[in-house]
Protein backbone atom coordinates (compact mmCIF):
# COMPACT_ATOMS: atom_id res chain seq x y z
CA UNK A 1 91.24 105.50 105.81
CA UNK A 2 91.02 101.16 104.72
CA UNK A 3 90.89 100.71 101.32
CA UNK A 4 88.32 98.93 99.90
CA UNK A 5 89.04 98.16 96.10
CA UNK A 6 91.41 96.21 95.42
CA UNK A 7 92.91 96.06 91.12
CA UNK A 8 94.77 93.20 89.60
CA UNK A 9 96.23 93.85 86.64
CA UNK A 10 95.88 90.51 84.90
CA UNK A 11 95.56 90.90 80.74
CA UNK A 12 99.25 89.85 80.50
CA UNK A 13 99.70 86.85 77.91
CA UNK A 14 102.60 85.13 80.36
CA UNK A 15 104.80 84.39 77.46
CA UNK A 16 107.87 83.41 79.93
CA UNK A 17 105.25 80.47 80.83
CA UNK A 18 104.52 79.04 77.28
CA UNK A 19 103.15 76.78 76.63
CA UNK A 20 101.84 76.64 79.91
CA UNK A 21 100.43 79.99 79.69
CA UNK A 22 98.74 78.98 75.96
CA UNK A 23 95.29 78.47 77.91
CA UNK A 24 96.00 78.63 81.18
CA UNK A 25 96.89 82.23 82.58
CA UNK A 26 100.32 82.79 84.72
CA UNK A 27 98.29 84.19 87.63
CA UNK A 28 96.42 80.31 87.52
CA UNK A 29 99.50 78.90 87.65
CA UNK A 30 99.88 77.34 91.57
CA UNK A 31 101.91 77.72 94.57
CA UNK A 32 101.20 74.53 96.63
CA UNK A 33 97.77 74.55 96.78
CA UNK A 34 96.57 77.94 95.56
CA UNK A 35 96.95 79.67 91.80
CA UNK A 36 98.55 83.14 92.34
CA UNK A 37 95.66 85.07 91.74
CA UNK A 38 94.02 83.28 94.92
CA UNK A 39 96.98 84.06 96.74
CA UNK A 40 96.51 87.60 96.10
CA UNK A 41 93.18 88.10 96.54
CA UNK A 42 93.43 86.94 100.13
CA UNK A 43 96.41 89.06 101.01
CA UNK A 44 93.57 91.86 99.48
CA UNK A 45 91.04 90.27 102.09
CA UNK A 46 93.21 90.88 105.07
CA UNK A 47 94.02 94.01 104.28
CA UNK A 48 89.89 94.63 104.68
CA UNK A 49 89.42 94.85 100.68
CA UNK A 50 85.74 94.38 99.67
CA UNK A 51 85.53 94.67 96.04
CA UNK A 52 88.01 93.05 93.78
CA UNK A 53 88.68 94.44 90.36
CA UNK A 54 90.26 92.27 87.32
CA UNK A 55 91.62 93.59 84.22
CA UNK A 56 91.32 90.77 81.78
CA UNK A 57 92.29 90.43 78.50
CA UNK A 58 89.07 88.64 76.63
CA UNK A 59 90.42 85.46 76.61
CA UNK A 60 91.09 85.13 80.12
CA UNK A 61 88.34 83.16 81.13
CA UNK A 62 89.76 80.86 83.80
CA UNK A 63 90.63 83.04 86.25
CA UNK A 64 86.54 84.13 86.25
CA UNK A 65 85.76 80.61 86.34
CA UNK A 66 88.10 80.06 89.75
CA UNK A 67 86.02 82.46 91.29
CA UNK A 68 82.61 81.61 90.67
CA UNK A 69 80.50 78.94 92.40
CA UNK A 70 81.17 75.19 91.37
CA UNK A 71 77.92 73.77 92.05
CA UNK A 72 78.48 70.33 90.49
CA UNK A 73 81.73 69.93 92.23
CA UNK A 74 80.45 71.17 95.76
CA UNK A 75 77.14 68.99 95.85
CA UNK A 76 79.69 66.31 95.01
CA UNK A 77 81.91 66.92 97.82
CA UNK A 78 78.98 67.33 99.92
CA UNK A 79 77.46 64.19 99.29
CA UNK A 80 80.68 62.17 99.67
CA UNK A 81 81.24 64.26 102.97
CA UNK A 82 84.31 65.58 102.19
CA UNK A 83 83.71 68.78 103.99
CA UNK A 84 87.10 69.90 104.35
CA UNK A 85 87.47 70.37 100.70
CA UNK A 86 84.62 72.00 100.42
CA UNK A 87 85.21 74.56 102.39
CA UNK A 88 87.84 75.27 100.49
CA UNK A 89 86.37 75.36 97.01
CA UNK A 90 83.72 77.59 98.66
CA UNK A 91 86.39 79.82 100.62
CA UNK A 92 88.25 81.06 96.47
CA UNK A 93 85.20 83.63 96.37
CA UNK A 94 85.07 85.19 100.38
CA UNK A 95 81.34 85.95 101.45
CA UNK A 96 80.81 89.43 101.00
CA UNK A 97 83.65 90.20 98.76
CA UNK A 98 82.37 91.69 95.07
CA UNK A 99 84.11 89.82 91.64
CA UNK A 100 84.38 92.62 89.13
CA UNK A 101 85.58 92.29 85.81
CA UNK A 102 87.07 95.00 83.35
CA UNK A 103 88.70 93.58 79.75
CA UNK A 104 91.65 95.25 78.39
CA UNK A 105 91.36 95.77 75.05
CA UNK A 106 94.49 95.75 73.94
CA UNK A 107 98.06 95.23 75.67
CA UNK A 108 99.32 98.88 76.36
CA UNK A 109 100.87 98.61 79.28
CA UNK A 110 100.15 98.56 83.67
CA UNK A 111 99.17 102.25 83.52
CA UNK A 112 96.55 101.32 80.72
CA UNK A 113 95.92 98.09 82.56
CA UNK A 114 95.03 100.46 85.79
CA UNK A 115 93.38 103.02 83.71
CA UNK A 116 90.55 100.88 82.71
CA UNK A 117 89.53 99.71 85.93
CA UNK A 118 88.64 103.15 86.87
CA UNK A 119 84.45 102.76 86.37
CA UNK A 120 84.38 100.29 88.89
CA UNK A 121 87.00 102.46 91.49
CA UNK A 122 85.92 105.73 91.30
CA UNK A 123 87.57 108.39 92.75
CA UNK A 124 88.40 106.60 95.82
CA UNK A 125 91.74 105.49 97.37
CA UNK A 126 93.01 102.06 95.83
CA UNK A 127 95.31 99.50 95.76
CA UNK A 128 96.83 97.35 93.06
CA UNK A 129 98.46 93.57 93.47
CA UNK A 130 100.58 92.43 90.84
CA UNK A 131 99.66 88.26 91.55
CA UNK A 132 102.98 87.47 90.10
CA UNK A 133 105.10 89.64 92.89
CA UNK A 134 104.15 86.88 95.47
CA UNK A 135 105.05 88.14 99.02
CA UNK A 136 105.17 85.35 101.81
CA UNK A 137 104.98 87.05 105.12
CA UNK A 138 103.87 83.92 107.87
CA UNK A 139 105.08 85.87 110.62
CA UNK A 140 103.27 89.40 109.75
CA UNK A 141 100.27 90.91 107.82
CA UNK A 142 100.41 90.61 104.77
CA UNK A 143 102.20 93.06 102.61
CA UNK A 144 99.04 95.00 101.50
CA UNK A 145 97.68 95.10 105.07
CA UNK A 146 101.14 96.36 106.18
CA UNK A 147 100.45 99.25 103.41
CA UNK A 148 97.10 99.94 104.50
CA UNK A 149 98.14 100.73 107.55
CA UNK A 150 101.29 102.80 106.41
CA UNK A 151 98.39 104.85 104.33
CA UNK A 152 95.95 105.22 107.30
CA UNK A 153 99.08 106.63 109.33
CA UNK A 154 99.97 109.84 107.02
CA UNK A 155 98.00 109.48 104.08
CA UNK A 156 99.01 109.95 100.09
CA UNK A 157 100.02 107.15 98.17
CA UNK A 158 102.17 104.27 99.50
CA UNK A 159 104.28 101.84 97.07
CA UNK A 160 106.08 98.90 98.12
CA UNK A 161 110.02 98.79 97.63
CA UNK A 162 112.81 96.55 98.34
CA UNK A 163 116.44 96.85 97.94
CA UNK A 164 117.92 94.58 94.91
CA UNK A 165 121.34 94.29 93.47
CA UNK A 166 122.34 97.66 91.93
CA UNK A 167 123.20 96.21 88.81
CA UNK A 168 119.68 95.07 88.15
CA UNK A 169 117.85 98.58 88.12
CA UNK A 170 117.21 98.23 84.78
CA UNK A 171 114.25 95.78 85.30
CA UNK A 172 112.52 97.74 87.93
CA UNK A 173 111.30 101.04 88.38
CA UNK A 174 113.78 103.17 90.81
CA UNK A 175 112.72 105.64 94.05
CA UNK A 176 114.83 107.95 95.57
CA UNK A 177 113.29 108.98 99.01
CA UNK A 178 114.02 110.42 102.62
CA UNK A 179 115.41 107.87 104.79
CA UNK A 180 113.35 108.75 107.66
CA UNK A 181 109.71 109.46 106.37
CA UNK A 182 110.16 107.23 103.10
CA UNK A 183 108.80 110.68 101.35
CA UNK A 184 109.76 109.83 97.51
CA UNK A 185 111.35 112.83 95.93
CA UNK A 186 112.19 111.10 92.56
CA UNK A 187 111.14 108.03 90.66
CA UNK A 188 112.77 106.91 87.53
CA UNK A 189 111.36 103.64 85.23
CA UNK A 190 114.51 101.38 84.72
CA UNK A 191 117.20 103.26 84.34
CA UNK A 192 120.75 101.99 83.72
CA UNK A 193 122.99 101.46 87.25
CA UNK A 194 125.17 104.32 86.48
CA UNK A 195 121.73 107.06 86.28
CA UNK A 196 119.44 105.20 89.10
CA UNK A 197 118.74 107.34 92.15
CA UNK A 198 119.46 104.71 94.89
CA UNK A 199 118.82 100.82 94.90
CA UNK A 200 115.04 100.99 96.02
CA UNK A 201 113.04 98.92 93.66
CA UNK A 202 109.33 99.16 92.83
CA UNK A 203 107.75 95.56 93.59
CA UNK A 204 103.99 94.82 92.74
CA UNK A 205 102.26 96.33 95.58
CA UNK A 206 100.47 100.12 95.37
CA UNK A 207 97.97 101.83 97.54
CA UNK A 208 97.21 105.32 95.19
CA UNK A 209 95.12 108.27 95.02
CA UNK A 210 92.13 108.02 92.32
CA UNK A 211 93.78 110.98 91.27
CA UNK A 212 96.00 108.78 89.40
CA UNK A 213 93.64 108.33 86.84
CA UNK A 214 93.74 112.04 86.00
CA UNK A 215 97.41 111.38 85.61
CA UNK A 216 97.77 108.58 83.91
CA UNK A 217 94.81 110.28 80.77
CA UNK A 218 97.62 112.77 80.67
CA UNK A 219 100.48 110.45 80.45
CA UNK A 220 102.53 110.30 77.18
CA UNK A 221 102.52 106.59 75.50
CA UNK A 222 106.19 105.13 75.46
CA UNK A 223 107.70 102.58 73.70
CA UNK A 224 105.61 100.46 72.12
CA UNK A 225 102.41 102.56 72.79
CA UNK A 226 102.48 101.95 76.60
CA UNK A 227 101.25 103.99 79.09
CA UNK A 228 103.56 103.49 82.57
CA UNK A 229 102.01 102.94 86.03
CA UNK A 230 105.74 104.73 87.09
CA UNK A 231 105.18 107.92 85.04
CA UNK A 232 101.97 108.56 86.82
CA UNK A 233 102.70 108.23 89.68
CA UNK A 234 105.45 110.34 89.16
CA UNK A 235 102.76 113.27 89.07
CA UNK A 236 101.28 113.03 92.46
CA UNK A 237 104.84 113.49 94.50
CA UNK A 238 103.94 117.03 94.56
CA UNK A 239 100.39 116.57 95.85
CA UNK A 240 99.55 114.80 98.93
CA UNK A 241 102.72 112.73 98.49
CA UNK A 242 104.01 109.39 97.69
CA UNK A 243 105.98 107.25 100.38
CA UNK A 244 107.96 104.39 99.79
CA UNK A 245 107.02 101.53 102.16
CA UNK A 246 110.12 98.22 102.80
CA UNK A 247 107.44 95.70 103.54
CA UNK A 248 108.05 92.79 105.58
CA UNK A 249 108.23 89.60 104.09
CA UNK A 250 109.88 87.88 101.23
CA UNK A 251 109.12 88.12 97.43
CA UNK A 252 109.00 85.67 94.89
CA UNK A 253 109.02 87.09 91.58
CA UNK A 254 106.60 83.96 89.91
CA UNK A 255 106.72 85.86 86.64
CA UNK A 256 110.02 83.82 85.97
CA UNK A 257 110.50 80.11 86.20
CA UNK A 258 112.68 80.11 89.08
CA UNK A 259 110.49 82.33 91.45
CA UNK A 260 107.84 80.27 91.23
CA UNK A 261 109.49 77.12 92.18
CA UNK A 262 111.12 79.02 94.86
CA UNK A 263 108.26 79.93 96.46
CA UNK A 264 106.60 76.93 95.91
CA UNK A 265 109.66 75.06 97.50
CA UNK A 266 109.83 77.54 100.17
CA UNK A 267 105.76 77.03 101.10
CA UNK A 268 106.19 72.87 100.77
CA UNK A 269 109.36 73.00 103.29
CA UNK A 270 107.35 75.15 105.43
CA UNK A 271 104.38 72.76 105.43
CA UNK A 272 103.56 70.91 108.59
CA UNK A 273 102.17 68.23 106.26
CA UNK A 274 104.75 67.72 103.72
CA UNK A 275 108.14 69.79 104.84
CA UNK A 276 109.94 66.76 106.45
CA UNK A 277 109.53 64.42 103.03
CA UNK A 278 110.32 67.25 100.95
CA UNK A 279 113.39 68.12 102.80
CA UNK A 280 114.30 63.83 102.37
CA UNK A 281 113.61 64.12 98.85
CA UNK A 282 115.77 67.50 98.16
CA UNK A 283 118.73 65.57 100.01
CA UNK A 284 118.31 62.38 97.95
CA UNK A 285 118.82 65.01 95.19
């Protein structure tokens, strides 16, 4: 039961990022070496992902260009013999790993966002990898491969959670589910502390049914004319059932300022490279 398409929802304009994010898109943006979206796409890889899917707004361009040969740039690094680095330029698109790309229209929301990938998923299992929920996990799988296993033990749809302060449940869509199975029984989208089911979050990580796309036709536009991943969701508890997986690792949420220099301070001090001098420089500080 692997997976083998992977979906990143990445039409967002980034707007906690300007200008940054004017021409460059958030999921470019780096930690240490790597933009997010590279990040992601190799936690996909490891989780034995073969075909990744992009939704793109039509601007969006860079993130195709990341992934597409460089030939200038490689016969360049050839020639000088700097092999190292290019094995790394050639390593951003995996050998035998399909680049698909799907534009979103218009912003209307991650259910939308996940909607219009489905030509290129079928009716197939999935996942989806929100780049900007960065999970470092050094000493495990990584978080998707974690989930793909969690899927291939009892089937239905598996979504990553993770406890957070109970006064913040209003950011994050909320699970309530059995403590031993992780069966979700309920699953409300941000609801104030006082009406949220438990402290469970949703974080950016989803391994669902393609009967999902059924739901999420069906699904009633909110605020602003969006269509909610959550709500969908919502519709297959009933079915072949939705479990809520605690991954292990630790996530960065690089969709704000501070996550992403957390995570890019926490990768540096980690470095075998650079950790000592960074750790100097942060006591200098």
């Amino acid at each position: 039961m692997g997976i083998r398409t992977v979906v990143f929802p990445v039409a967002g304009f980034g707007t906690r990022f300007l200008p940054a994010s004017k021409a460059v898109p958030k999921e470019m943006l780096p930690v240490m070496d790597r933009p997010l979206i590279q990040w992601a796409v190799e936690e996909a890889v490891a989780a034995g992902a073969t075909r990744m899917v992009f939704v793109v707004n039509r601007h969006k361009h860079a993130i195709q260009d990341h992934f597409e040969p460089a030939f200038e740039l490689e016969t360049k690094l050839a020639q000088s013999g700097r092999h190292e680095l290019l094995k790394a330029v050639q390593a951003t698109a995996p050998k035998g790993v399909e680049m698909v790309f799907v534009i979103q229209a218009e912003p209307r929301g991650l259910g939308h966002a996940v909607l219009c990938a489905e030509p290129a998923v079928g009716r197939e299992s999935f996942a989806v990898i929100l780049p900007d929920d960065f999970i470092y996990s050094p000493q495990s799988p990584g978080a998707m491969a974690q989930m793909v296993a969690e899927h291939a033990r009892h089937g239905g749809s598996v979504i990553a959670v993770e406890p957070i302060d109970p006064q913040l449940t209003e950011r994050y869509g909320i699970v309530r589910s059995d403590a031993e199975t992780g069966r979700i029984h309920a699953m409300v989208e941000k609801p104030k502390p006082e009406a949220a089911p438990s402290n469970l979050a949703i974080v950016g990580r989803y391994v669902l049914s393609g009967e999902v796309f059924d739901l999420l036709r069906a699904t009633t536009p909110g605020a602003g004319g969006e269509i909610q991943l959550t709500d969908a969701i919502a519709g297959l508890l009933g079915r072949d059932g939705v479990f809520a997986y605690r991954f292990h690792g630790t996530r960065f949420d690089c969709g704000s300022k501070l996550g992403l220099v957390q995570a890019t301070l926490r990768l540096a001090l980690d470095d075998a490279s650079i950790g000592q001098s960074v750790r100097e420089y942060m006591a200098q500080l």
